[in-house]
Protein backbone atom coordinates (compact mmCIF):
# COMPACT_ATOMS: atom_id res chain seq x y z
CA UNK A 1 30.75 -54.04 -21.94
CA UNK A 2 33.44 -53.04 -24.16
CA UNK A 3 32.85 -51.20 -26.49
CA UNK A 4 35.56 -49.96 -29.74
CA UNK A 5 36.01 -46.78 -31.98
CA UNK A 6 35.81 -47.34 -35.47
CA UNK A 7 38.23 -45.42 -37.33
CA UNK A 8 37.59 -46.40 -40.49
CA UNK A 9 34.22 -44.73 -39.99
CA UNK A 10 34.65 -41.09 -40.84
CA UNK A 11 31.99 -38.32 -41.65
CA UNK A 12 33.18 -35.41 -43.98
CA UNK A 13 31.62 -31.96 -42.88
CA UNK A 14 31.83 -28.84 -44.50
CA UNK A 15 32.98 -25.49 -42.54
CA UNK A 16 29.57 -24.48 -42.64
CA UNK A 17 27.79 -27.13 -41.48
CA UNK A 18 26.86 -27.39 -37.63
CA UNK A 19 28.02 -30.25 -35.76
CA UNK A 20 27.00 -30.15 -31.91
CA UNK A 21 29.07 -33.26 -30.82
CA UNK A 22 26.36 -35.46 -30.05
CA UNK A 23 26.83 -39.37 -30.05
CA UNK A 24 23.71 -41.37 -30.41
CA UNK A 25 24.55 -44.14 -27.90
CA UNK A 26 24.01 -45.07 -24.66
CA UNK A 27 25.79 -43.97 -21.45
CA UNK A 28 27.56 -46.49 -20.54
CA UNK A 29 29.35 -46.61 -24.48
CA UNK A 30 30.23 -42.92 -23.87
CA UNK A 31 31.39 -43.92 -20.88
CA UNK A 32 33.87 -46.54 -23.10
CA UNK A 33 34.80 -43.89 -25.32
CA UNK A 34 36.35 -41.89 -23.20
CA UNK A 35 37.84 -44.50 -21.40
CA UNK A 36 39.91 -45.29 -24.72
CA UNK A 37 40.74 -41.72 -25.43
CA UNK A 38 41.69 -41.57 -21.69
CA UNK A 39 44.15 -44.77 -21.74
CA UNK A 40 45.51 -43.09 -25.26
CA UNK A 41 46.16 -39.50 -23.88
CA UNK A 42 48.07 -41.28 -20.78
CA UNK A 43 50.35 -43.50 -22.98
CA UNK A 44 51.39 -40.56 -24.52
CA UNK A 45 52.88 -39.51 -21.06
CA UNK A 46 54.70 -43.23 -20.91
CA UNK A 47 51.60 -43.87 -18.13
CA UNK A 48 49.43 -47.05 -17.91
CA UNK A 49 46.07 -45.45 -16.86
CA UNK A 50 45.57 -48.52 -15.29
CA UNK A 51 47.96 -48.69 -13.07
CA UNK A 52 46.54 -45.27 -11.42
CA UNK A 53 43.09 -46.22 -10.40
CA UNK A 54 42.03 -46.21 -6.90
CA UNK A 55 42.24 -49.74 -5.98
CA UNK A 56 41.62 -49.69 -2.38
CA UNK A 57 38.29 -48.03 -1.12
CA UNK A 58 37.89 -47.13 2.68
CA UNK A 59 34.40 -45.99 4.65
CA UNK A 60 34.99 -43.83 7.90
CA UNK A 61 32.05 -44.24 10.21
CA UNK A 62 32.40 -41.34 12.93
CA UNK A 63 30.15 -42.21 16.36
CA UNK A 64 27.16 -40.51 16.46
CA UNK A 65 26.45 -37.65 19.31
CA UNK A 66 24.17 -37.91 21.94
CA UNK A 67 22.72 -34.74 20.53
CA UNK A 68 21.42 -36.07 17.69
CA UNK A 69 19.92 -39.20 19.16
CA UNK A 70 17.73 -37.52 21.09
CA UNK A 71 14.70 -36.34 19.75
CA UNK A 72 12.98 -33.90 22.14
């Protein structure tokens, strides 16, 4: 799901007025936002985020003792 930030959408508050952060959607759009403001804050740095995600995942499976096999 991809999901984009609308910036024409804006909401004028005044100093006074309490605003706690909160987005009304679901996790996975949060998720998306950030993702966005993630990819953004790396091109500033000349990065592609992209390029710097773990590709390759690995599982280590130690033996098991003979300990901990037997029960008793």
């Amino acid at each position: 799901m991809e999901f984009k930030v609308n910036r024409k959408k804006c909401v004028l508050k005044k100093l006074h007025e309490e605003d706690n952060g909160y987005v009304d959607a679901d996790p996975a759009e949060r998720v998306s936002m950030v993702w966005e403001l993630t990819k953004q804050a790396w091109a500033f740095a000349g990065v592609n985020a992209e390029q710097r995600l773990q590709r390759n995942v690995a599982k280590l499976i130690r033996p098991q003792d003979n300990k901990s096999k037997a029960k008793g």
